[in-house]
Protein backbone atom coordinates (compact mmCIF):
# COMPACT_ATOMS: atom_id res chain seq x y z
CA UNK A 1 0.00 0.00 0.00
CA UNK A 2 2.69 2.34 1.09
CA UNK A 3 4.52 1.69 -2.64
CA UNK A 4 1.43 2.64 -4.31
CA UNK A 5 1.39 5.68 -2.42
CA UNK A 6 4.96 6.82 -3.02
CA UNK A 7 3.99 6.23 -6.98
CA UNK A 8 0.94 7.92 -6.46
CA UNK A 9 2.73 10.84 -4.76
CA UNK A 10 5.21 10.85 -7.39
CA UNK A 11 2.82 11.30 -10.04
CA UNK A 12 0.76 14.24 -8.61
CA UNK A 13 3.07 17.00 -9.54
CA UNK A 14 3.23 15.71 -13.34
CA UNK A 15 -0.77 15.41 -13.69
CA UNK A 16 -1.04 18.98 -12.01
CA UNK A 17 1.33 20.08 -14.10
CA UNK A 18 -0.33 18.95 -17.05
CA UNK A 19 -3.44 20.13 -15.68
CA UNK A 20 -1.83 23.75 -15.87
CA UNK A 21 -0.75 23.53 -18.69
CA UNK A 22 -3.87 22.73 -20.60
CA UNK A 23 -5.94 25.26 -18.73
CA UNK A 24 -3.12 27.82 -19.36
CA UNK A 25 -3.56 27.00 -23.09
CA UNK A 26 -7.57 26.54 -23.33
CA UNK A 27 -7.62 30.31 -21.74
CA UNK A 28 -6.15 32.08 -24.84
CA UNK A 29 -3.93 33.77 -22.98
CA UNK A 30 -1.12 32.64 -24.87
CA UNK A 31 -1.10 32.29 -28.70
CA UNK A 32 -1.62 28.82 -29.55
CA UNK A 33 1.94 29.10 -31.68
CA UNK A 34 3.21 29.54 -28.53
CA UNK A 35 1.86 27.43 -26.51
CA UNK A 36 -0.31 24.62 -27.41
CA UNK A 37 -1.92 21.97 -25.44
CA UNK A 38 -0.47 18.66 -23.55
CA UNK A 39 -2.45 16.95 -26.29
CA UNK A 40 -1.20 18.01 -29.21
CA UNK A 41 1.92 17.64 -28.25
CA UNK A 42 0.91 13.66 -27.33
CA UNK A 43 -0.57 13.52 -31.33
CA UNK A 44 2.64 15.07 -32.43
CA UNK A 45 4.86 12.18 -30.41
CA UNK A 46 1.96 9.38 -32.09
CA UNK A 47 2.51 10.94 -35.38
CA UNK A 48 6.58 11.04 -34.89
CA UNK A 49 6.43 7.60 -34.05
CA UNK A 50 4.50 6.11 -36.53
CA UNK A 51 6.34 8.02 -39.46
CA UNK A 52 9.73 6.63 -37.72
CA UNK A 53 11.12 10.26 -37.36
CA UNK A 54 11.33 10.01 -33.55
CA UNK A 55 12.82 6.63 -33.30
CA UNK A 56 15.63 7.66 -36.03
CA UNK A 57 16.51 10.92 -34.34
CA UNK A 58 15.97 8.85 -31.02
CA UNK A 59 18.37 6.20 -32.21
CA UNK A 60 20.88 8.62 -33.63
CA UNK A 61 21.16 10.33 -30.28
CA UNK A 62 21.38 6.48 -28.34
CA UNK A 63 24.10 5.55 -30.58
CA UNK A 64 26.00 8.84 -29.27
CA UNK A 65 25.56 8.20 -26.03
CA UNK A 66 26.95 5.22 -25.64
CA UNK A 67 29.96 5.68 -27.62
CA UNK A 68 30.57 8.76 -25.81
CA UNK A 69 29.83 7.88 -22.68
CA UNK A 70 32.10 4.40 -23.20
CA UNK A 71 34.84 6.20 -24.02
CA UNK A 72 34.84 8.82 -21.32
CA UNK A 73 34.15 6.49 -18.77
CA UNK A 74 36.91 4.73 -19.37
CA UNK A 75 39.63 6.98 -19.45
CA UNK A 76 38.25 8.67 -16.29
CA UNK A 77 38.32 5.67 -14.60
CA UNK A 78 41.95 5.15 -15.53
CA UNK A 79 42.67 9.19 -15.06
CA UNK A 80 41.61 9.12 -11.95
CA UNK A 81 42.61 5.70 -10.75
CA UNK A 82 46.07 6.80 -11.76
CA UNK A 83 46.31 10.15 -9.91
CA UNK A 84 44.89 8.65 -6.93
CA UNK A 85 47.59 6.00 -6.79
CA UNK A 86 50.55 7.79 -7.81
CA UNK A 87 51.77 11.55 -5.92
CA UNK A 88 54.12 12.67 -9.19
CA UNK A 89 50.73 11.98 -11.68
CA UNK A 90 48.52 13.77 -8.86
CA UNK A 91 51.05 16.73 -8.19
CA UNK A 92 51.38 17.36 -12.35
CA UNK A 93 48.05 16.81 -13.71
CA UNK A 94 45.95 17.24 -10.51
CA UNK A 95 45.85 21.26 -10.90
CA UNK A 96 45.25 21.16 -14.15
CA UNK A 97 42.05 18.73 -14.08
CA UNK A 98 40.54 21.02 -11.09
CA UNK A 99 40.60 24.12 -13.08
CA UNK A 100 39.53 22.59 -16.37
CA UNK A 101 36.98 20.70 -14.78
CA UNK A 102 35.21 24.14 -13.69
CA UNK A 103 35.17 24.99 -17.21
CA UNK A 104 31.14 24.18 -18.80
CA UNK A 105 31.44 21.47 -21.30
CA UNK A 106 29.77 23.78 -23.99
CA UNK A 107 32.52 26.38 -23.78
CA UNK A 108 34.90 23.22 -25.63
CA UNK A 109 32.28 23.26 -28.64
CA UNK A 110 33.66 25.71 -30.82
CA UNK A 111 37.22 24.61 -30.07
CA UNK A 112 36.00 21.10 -30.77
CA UNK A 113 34.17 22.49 -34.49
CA UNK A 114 37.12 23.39 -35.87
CA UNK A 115 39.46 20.62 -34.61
CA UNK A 116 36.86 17.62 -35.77
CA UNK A 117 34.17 19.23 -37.59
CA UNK A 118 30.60 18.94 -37.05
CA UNK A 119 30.55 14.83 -37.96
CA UNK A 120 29.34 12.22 -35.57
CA UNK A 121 33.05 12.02 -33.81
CA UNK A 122 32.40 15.41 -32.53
CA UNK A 123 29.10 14.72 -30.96
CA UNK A 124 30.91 11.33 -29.66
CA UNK A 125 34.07 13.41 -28.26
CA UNK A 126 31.51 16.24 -26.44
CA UNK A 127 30.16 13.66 -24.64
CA UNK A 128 33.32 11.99 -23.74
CA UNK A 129 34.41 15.41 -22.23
CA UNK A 130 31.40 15.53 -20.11
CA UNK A 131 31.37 11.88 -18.41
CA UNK A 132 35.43 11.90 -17.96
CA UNK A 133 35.14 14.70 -15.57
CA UNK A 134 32.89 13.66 -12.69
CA UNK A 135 33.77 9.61 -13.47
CA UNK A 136 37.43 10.53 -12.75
CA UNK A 137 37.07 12.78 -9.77
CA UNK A 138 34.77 10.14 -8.47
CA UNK A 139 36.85 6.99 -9.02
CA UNK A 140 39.97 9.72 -7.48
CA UNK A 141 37.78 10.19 -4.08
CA UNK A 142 36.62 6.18 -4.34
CA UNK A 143 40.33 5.38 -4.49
CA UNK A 144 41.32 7.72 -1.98
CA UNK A 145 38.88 6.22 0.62
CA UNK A 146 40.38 2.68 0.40
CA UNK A 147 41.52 1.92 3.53
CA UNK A 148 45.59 1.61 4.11
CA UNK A 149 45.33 -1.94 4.64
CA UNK A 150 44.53 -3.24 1.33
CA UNK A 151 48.28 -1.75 -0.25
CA UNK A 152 49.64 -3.25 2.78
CA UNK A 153 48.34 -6.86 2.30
CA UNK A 154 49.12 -6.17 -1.62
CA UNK A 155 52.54 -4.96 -0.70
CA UNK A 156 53.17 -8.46 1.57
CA UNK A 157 51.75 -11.03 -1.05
CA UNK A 158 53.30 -8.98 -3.72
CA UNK A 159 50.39 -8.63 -5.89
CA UNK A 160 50.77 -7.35 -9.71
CA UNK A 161 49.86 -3.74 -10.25
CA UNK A 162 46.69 -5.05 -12.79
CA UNK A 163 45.36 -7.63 -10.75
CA UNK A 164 46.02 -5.66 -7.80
CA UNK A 165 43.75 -2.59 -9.59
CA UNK A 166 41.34 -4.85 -11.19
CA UNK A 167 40.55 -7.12 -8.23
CA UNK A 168 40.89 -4.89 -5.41
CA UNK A 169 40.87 -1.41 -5.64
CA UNK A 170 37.81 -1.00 -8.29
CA UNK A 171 36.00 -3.24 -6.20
CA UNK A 172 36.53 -1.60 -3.26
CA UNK A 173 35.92 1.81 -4.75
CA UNK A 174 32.44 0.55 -6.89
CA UNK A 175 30.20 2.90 -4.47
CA UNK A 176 31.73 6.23 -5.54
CA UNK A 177 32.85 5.07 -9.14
CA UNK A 178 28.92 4.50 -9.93
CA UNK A 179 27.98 7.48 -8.43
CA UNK A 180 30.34 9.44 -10.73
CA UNK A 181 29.25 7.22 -13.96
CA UNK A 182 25.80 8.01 -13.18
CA UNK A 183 26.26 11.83 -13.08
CA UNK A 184 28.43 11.40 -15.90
CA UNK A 185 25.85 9.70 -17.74
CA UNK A 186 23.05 12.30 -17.60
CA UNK A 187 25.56 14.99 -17.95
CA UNK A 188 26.69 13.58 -20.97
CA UNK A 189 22.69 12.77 -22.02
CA UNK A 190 22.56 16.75 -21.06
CA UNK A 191 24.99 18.15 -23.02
CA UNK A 192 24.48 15.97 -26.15
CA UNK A 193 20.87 17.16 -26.69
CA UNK A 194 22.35 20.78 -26.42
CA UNK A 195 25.13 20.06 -28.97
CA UNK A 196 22.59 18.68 -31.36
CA UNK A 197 20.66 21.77 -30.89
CA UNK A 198 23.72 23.74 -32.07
CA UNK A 199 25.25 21.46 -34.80
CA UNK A 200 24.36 18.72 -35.85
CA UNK A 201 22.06 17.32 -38.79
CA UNK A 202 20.15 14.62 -36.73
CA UNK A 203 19.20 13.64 -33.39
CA UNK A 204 16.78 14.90 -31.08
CA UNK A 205 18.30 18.14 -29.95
CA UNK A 206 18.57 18.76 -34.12
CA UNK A 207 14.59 17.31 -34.06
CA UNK A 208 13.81 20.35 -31.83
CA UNK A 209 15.92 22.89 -33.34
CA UNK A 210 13.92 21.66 -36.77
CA UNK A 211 11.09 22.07 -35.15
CA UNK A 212 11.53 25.60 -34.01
CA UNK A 213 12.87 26.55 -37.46
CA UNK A 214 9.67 25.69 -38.70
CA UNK A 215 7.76 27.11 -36.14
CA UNK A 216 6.25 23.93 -34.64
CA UNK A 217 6.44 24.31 -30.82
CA UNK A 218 4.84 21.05 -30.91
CA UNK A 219 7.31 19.42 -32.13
CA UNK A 220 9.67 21.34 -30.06
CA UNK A 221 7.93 20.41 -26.84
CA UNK A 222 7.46 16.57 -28.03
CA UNK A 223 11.54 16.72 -27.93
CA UNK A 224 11.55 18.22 -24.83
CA UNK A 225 9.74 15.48 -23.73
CA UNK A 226 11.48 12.32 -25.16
CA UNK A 227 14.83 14.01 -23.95
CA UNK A 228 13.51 14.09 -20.29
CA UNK A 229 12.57 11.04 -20.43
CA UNK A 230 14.90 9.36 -21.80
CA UNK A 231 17.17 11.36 -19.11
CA UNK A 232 14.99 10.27 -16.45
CA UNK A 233 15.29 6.16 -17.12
CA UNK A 234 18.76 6.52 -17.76
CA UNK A 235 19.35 8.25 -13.73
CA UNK A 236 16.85 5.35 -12.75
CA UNK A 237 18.83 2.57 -14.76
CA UNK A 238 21.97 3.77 -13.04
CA UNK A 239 20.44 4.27 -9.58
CA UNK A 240 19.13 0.51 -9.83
CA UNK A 241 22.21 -0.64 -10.22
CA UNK A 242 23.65 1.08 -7.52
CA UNK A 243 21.40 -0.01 -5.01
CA UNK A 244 21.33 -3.69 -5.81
CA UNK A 245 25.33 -3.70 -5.48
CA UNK A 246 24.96 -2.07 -1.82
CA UNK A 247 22.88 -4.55 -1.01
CA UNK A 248 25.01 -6.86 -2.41
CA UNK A 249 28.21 -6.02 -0.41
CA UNK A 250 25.79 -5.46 2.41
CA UNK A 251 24.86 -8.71 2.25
């Protein structure tokens, strides 16, 4: 009963929202260009579906992601895994990663346009950018933590520096390292809708900026739907994970 009620809690907001909003646009106070009802934008989505525009531009955008966000997971968890272990590698590049790390990912675009262009390994490299930062200052903290015991049991059975990484110190640091791929995943979710908005030729930020072109807040707000969405089960996905594997180590 109590679960039901946390959904049902949960969902309030949203209907009142949507409540709002189509009283706010059955009142004529706004132009309808501007803003048009909650269910036009639903027969926009049905139409967008049907006519397979949504799930190419949605698909396009996927595809980005996860190459992106493969890619700059990785080398943030070896970035940070790396500076966390070793006090030369934290005293050079440590400095440097705190003050570029303040920088906003979409300040890199136009540096990134004229270096790569506006093809799909420029989308894929903007989202790198975005996940390495918080998945290597995470996995840097996670590694940090570790307690002082597990070098020195490494150090007496003279483990290998892989194994020793691989088996023992990710592990250990899982907790914080998820945390920082799951903020690096909607970050990088974030900031790839915006750089399709700027440039780029498909996709769903590119669907919206189409659609405003074109003057079809509709289809504008139909984006801004999918992208929240989308946003919203990827944080969840994430989050799931995280929770089973405290309750594994719990356990």
């Amino acid at each position: 009963m109590s679960h039901l009620y946390r959904i049902a809690a949960g969902l309030a907001p949203l209907l009142g929202l949507l409540l709002l909003w189509q009283f706010a646009s059955a009142s004529g106070v706004f132009p309808p260009q501007v803003l048009v009802p909650p269910s036009e934008v639903a027969a926009t989505l049905a139409q967008l579906w049907r006519n397979g525009e949504l799930t190419d531009h949605l698909g396009t955008s996927l595809f980005r992601l996860v190459f992106g966000f493969l890619a700059g997971a990785a080398i943030g968890l070896a970035f940070g895994t790396a500076i966390a272990l070793s006090k030369l590698l934290e005293a050079l590049f440590a400095p440097l990663f705190q003050a570029v790390r303040q920088v906003p990912v979409l300040a890199f675009i136009p540096m990134l346009v004229l270096l790569l262009g506006i093809e799909e390994r420029f989308k894929i490299v903007v989202v790198a950018v975005a996940v390495f930062f918080p998945v290597a200052l995470a996995t840097f903290d996670g590694v940090r933590a570790i307690p002082k015991s597990y070098f020195e049991v490494a150090r007496l059975y003279r483990t290998p520096a892989l194994p020793f990484v691989t088996r023992i110190l990710l592990p250990a640091a899982i907790p914080p390292v998820l945390t920082g791929l799951r903020l690096g995943l909607t970050r990088g979710w974030l900031v790839l809708v915006a750089c399709e908005l700027l440039a780029a030729d498909s996709g769903i930020g590119q669907m919206m900026e189409m659609g405003r072109q074109m003057f079809r807040i509709d289809v504008v707000l139909a984006g801004v739907f999918v992208s929240g969405l989308v946003g919203f089960f990827l944080d969840r996905s994430v989050k799931l994970v995280e929770r089973r594997f405290v309750r594994w180590k719990e356990a």
